[in-house]
N, C-alpha and C. Protein backbone atom coordinates (compact mmCIF):
# COMPACT_ATOMS: atom_id res chain seq x y z
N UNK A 1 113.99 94.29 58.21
CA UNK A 1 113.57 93.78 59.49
C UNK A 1 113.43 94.90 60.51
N UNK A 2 114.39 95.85 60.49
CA UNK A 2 114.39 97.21 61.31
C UNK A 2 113.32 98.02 61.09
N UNK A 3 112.68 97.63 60.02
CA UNK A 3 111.36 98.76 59.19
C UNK A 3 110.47 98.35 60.14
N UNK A 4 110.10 97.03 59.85
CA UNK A 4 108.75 96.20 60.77
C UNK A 4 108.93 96.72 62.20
N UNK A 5 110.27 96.42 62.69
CA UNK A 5 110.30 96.85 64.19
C UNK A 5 109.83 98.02 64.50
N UNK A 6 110.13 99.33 63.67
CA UNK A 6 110.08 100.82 64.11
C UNK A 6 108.57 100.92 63.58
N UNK A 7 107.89 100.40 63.22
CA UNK A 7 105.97 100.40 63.10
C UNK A 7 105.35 99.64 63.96
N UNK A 8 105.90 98.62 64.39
CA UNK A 8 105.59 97.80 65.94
C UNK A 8 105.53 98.68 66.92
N UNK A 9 106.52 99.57 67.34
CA UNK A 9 106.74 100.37 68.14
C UNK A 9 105.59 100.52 69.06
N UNK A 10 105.05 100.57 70.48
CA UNK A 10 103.51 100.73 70.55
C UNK A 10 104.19 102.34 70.94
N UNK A 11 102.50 102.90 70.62
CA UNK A 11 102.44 104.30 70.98
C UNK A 11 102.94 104.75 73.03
N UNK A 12 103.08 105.71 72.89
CA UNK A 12 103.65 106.23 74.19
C UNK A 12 102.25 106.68 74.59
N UNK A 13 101.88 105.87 75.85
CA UNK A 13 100.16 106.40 76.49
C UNK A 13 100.45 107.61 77.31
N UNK A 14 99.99 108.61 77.19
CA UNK A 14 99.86 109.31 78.13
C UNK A 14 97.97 110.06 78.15
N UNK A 15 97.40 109.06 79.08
CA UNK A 15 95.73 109.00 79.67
C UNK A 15 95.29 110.60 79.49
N UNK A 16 96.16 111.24 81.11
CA UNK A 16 95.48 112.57 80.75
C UNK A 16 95.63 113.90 79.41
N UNK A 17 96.75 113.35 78.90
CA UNK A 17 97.14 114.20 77.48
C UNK A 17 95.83 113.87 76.80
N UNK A 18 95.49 112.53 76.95
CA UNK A 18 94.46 111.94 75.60
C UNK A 18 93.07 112.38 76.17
N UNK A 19 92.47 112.31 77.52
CA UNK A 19 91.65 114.01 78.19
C UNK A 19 91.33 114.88 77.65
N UNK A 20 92.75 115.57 77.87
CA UNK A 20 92.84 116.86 77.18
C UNK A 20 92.28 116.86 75.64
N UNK A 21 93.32 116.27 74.67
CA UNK A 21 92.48 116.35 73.39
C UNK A 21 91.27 115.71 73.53
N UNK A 22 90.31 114.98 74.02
CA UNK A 22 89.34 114.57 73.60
C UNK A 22 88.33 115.88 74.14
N UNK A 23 88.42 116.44 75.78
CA UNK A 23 88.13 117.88 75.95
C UNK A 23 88.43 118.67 74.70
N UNK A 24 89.17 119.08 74.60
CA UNK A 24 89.13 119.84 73.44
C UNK A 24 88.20 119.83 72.04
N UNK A 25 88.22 118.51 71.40
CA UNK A 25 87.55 118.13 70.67
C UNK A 25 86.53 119.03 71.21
N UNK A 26 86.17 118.70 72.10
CA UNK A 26 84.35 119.16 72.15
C UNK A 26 84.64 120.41 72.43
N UNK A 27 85.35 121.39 73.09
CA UNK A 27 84.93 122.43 73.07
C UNK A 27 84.64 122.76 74.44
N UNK A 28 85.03 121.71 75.34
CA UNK A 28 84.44 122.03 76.93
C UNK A 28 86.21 122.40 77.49
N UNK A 29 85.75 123.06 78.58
CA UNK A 29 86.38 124.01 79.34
C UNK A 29 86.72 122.70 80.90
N UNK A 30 87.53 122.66 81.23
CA UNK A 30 87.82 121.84 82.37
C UNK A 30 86.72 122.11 83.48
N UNK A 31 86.38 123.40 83.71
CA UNK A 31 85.36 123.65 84.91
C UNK A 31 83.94 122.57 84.30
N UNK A 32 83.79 122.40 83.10
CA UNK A 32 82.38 121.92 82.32
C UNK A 32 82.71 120.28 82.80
N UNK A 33 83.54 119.92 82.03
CA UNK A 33 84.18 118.51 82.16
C UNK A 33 84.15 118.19 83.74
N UNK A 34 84.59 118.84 84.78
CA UNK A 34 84.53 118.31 86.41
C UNK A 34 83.24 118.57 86.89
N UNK A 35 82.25 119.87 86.25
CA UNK A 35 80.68 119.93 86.86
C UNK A 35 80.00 118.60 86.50
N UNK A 36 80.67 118.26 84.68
CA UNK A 36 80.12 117.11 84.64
C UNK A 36 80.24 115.81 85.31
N UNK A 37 81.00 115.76 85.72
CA UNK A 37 81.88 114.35 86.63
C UNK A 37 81.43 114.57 88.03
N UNK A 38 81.49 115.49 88.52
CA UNK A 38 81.54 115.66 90.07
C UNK A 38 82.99 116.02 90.53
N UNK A 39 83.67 116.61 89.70
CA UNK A 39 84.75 116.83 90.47
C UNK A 39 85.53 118.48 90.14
N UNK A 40 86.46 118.78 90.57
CA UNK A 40 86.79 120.25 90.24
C UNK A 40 87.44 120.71 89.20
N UNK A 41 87.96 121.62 88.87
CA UNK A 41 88.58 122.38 87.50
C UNK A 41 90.03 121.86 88.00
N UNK A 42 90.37 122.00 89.26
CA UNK A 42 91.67 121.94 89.58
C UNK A 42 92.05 120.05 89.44
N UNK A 43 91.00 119.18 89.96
CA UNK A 43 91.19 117.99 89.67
C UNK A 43 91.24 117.60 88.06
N UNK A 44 90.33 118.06 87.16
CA UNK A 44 90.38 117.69 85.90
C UNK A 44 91.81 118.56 85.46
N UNK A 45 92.47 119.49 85.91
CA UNK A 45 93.56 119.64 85.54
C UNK A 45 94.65 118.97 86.05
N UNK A 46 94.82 118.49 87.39
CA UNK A 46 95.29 117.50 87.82
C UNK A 46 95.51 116.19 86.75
N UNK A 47 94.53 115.65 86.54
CA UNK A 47 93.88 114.32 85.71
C UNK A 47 94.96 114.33 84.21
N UNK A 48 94.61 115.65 83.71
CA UNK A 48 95.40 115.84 82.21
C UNK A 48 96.86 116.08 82.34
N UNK A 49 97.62 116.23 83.64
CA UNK A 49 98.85 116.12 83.24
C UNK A 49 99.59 114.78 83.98
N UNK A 50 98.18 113.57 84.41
CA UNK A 50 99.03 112.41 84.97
C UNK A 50 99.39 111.70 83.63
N UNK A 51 100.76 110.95 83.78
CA UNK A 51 100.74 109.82 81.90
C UNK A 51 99.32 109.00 82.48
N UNK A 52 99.63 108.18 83.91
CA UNK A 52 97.74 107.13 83.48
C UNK A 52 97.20 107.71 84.74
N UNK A 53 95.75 107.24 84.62
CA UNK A 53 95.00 107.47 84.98
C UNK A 53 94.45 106.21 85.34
N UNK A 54 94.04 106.36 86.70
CA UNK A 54 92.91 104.84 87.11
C UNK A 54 91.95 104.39 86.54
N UNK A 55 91.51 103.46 86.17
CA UNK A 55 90.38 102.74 85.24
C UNK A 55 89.00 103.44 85.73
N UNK A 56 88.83 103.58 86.67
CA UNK A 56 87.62 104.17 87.22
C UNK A 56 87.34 105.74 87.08
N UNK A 57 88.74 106.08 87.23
CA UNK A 57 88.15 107.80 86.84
C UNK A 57 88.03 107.33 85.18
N UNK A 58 88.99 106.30 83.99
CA UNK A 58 88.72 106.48 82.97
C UNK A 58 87.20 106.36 82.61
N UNK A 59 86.12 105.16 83.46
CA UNK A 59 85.42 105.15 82.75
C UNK A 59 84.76 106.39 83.29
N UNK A 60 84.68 107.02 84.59
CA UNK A 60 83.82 108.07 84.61
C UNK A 60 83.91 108.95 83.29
N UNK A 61 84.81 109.37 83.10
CA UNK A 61 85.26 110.33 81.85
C UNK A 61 85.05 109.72 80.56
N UNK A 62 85.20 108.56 80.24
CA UNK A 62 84.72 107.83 79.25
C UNK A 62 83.17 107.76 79.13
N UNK A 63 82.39 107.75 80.25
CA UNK A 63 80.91 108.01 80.06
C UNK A 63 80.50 109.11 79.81
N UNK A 64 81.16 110.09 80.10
CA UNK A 64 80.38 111.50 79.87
C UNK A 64 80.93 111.83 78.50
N UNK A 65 81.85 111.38 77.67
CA UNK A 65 82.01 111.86 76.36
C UNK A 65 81.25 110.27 75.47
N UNK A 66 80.56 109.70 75.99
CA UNK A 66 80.27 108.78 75.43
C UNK A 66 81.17 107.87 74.43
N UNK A 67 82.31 107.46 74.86
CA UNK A 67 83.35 106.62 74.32
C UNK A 67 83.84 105.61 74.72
N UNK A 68 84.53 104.68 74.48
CA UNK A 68 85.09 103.82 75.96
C UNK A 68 86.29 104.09 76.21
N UNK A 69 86.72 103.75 77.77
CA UNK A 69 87.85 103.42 78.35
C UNK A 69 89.17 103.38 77.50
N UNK A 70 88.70 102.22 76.59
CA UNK A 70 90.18 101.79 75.85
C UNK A 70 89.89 102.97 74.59
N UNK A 71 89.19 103.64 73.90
CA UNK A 71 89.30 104.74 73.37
C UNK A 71 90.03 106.15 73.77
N UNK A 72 89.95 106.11 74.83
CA UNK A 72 90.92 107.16 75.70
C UNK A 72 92.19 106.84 76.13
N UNK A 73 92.31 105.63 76.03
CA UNK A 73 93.87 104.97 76.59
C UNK A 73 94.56 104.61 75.38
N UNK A 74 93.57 104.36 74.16
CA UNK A 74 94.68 104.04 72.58
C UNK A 74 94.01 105.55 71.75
N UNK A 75 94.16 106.35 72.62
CA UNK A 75 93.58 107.94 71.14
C UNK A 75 94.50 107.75 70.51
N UNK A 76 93.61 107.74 69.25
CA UNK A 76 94.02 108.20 68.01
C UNK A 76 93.14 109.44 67.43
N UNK A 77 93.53 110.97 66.71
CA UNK A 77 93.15 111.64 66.27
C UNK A 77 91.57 111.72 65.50
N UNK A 78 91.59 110.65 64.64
CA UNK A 78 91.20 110.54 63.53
C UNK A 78 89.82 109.67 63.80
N UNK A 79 90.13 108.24 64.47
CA UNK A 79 89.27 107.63 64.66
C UNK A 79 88.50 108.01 65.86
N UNK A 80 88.84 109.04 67.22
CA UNK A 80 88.16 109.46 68.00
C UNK A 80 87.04 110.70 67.08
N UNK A 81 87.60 111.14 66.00
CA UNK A 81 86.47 112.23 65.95
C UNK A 81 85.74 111.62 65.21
N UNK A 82 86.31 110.42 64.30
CA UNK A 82 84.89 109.33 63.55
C UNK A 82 84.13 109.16 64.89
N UNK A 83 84.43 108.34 65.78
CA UNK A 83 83.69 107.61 66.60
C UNK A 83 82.88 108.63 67.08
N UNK A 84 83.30 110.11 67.69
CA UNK A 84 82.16 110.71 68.45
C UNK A 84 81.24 111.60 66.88
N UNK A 85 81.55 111.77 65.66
CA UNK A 85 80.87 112.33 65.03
C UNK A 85 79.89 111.16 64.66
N UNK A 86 80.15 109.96 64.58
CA UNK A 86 78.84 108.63 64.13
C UNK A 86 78.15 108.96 65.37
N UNK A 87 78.54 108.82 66.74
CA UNK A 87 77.86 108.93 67.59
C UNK A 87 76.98 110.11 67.99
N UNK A 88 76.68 111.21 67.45
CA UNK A 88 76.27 112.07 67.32
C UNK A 88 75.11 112.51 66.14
N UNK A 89 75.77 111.65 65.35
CA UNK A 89 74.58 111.06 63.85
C UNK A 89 73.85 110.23 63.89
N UNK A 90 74.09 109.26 65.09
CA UNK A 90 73.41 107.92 65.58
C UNK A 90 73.86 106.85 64.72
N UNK A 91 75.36 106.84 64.48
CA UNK A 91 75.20 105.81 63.52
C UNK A 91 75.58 104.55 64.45
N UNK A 92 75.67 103.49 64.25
CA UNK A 92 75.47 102.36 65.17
C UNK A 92 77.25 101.90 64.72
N UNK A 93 77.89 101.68 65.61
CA UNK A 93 79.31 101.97 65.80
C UNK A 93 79.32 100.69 67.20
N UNK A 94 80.21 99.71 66.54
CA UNK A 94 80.02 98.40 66.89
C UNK A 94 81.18 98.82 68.62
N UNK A 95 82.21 99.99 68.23
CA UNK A 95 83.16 100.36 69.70
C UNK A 95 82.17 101.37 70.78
N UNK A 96 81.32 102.18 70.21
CA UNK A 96 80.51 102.73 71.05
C UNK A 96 79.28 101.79 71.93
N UNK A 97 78.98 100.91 70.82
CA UNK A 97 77.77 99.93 71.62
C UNK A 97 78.48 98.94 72.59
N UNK A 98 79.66 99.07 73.45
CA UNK A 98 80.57 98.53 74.09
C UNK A 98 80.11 99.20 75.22
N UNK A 99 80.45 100.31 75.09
CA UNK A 99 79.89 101.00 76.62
C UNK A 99 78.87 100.70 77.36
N UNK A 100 78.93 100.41 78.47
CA UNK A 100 78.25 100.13 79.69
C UNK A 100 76.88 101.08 79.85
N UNK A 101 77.08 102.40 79.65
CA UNK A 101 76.40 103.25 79.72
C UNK A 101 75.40 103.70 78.43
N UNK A 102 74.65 104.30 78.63
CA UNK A 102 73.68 104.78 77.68
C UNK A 102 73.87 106.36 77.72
N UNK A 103 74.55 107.22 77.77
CA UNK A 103 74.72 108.37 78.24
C UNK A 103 74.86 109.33 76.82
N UNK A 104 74.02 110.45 76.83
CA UNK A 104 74.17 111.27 75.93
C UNK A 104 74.51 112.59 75.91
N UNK A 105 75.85 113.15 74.74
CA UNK A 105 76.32 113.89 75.37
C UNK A 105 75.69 115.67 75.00
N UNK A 106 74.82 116.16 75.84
CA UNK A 106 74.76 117.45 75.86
C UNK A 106 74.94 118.72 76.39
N UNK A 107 75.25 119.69 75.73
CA UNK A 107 76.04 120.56 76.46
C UNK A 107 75.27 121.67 77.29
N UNK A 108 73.95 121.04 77.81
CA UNK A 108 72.56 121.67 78.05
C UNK A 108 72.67 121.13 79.02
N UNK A 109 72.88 119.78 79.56
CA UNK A 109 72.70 119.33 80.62
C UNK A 109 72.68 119.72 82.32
N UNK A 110 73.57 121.04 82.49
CA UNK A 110 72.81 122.09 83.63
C UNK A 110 72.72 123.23 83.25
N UNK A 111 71.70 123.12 82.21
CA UNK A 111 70.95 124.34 81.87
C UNK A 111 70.56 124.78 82.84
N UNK A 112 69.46 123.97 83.34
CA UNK A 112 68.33 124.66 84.10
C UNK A 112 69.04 124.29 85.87
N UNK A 113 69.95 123.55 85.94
CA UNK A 113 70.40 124.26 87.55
C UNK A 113 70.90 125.03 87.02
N UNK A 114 71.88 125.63 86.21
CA UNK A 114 72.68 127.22 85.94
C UNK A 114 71.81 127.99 86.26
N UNK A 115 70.42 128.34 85.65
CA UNK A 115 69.28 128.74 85.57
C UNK A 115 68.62 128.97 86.89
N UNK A 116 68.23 128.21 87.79
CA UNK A 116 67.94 128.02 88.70
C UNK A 116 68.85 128.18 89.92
N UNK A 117 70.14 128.23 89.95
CA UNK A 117 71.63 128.84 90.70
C UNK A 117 71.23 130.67 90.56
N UNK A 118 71.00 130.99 89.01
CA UNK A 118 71.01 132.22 88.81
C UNK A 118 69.69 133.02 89.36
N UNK A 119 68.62 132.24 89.65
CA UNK A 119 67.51 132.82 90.07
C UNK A 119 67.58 132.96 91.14
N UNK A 120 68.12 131.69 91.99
CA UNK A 120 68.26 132.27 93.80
C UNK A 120 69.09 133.47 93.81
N UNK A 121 70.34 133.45 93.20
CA UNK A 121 70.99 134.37 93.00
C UNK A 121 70.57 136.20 93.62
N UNK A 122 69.77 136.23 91.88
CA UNK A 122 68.84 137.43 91.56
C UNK A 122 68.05 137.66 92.97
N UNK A 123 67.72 136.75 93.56
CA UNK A 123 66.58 136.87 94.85
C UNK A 123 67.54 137.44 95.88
N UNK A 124 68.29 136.79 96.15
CA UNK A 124 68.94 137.21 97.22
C UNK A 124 69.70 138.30 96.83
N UNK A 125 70.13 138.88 95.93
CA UNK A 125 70.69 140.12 95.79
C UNK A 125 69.81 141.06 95.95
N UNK A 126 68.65 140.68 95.14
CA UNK A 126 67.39 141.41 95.14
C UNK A 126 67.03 142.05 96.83
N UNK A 127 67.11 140.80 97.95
CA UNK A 127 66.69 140.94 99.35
C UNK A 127 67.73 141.61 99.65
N UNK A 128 68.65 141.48 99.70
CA UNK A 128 69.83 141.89 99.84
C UNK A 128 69.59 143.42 99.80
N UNK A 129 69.55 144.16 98.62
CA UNK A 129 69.40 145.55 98.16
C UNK A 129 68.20 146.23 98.74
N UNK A 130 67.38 145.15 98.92
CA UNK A 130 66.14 146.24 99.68
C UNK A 130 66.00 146.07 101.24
N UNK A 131 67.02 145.14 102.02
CA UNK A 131 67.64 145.40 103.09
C UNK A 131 68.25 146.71 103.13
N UNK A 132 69.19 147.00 102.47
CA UNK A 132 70.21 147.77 102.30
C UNK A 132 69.21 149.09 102.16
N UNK A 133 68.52 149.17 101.18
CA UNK A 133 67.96 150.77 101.24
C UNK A 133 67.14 150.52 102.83
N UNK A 134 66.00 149.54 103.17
CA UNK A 134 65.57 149.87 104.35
C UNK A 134 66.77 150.62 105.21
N UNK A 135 68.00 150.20 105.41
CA UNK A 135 68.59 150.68 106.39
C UNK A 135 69.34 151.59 106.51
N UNK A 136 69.37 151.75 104.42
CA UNK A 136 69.44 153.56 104.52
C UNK A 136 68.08 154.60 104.78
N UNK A 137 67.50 154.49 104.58
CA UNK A 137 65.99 154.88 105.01
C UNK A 137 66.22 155.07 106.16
N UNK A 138 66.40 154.28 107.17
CA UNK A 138 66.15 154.11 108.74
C UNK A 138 67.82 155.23 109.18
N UNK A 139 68.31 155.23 108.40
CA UNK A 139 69.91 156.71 108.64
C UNK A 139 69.06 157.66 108.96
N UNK A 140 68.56 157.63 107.36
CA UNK A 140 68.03 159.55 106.57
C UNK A 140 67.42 159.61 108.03
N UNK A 141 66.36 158.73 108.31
CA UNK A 141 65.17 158.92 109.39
C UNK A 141 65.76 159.62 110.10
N UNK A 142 67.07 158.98 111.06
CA UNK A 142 67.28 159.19 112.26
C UNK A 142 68.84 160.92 111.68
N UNK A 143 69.29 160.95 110.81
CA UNK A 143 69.88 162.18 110.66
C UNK A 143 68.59 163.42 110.26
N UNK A 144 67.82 163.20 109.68
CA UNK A 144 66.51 164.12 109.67
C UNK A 144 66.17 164.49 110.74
N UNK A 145 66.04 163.62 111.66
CA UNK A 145 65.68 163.51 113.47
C UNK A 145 66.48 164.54 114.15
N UNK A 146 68.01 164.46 113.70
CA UNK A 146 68.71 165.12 114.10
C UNK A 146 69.09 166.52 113.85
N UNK A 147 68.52 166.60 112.33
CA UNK A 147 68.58 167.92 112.30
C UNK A 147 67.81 168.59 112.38
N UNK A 148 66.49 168.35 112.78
CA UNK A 148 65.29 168.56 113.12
C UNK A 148 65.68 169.14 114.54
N UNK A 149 66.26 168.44 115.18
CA UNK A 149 66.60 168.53 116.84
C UNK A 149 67.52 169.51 117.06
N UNK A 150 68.68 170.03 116.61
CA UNK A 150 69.85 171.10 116.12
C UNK A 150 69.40 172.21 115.94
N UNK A 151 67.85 172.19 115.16
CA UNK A 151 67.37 173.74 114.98
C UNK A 151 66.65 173.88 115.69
N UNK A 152 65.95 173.29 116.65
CA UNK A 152 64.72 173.90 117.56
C UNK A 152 66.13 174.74 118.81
C-alpha cells in the first residue's frame, strides 16, 4: 500500500526551473528567449528562479517554444523533447494542436532587424569617423596656420 502511495506522489513544480530546461533544450541564451517575448535577460532570469509563474507570462513563453502552458507546468524530460522534435517534423501531435497559437519556432526570426540594427550601426560610425577626421583636418589647418605664422 506504501508502494502505490510513494508513485502517487505528484511531482514538485517548479515553472521557472522547467524554463530553464526547456531554454536549454533549444539552445537559446536568456537575452534570445526575452528579445523573443519582449522582455529582458534580467527578467527571463528573474522568471527561471520563481517555483510558479503566472499563467500569462506561461502562455507567452509557451507560445514562443510552441508548446502549451500545462507542458511547462508538468515537464517531463522525455516527452517535452518528443513533443518539440514531432513538432519540428510536422508531425500532428494531438497536445501541440491545443495551442491557441500558430507560432513557429525559428531561430532567424530577427535576422533581419539584427541586420538592419547593424547597418544603422555601420552608418553612424561610418558619419561618426568622417566627422572626426573633418575635424582633424580643420586642427592640421589651423596648426599649419600657425606655423606658417611663427616663421614669417
Amino acid at each position: 500500500m506504501d508502494k502505490e502511495l510513494d508513485c502517487q506522489k505528484p511531482k514538485k513544480v517548479h515553472h521557472g526551473r522547467n524554463v530553464r530546461r526547456l531554454r536549454e533544450i533549444f539552445n537559446i541564451k536568456q537575452k534570445y528567449l526575452g528579445d523573443g517575448i519582449g522582455k529582458s535577460q534580467q527578467t527571463i532570469s528573474r522568471y527561471e528562479v520563481k517555483k510558479i509563474l503566472d499563467d500569462d507570462i506561461l502562455e507567452i513563453i509557451a507560445s514562443f517554444f510552441c508548446v502549451t502552458v500545462e507542458s511547462i507546468k508538468t515537464f517531463d524530460d522525455e516527452s517535452i523533447i518528443k513533443l518539440v522534435k514531432d513538432k519540428l517534423n510536422g508531425a500532428d501531435n494531438s497536445v501541440m494542436n491545443e495551442t491557441k497559437h500558430n507560432y513557429t519556432l525559428n531561430p532567424f526570426v530577427n535576422e533581419k532587424k539584427v541586420f538592419e540594427e547593424k547597418e544603422n550601426l555601420n552608418e553612424r560610425q561610418s558619419i561618426s569617423a568622417h566627422e572626426r577626421i573633418g575635424e582633424l583636418e580643420m586642427l592640421l589647418k589651423i596648426i599649419q596656420d600657425r606655423i606658417v605664422a611663427l616663421e614669417k
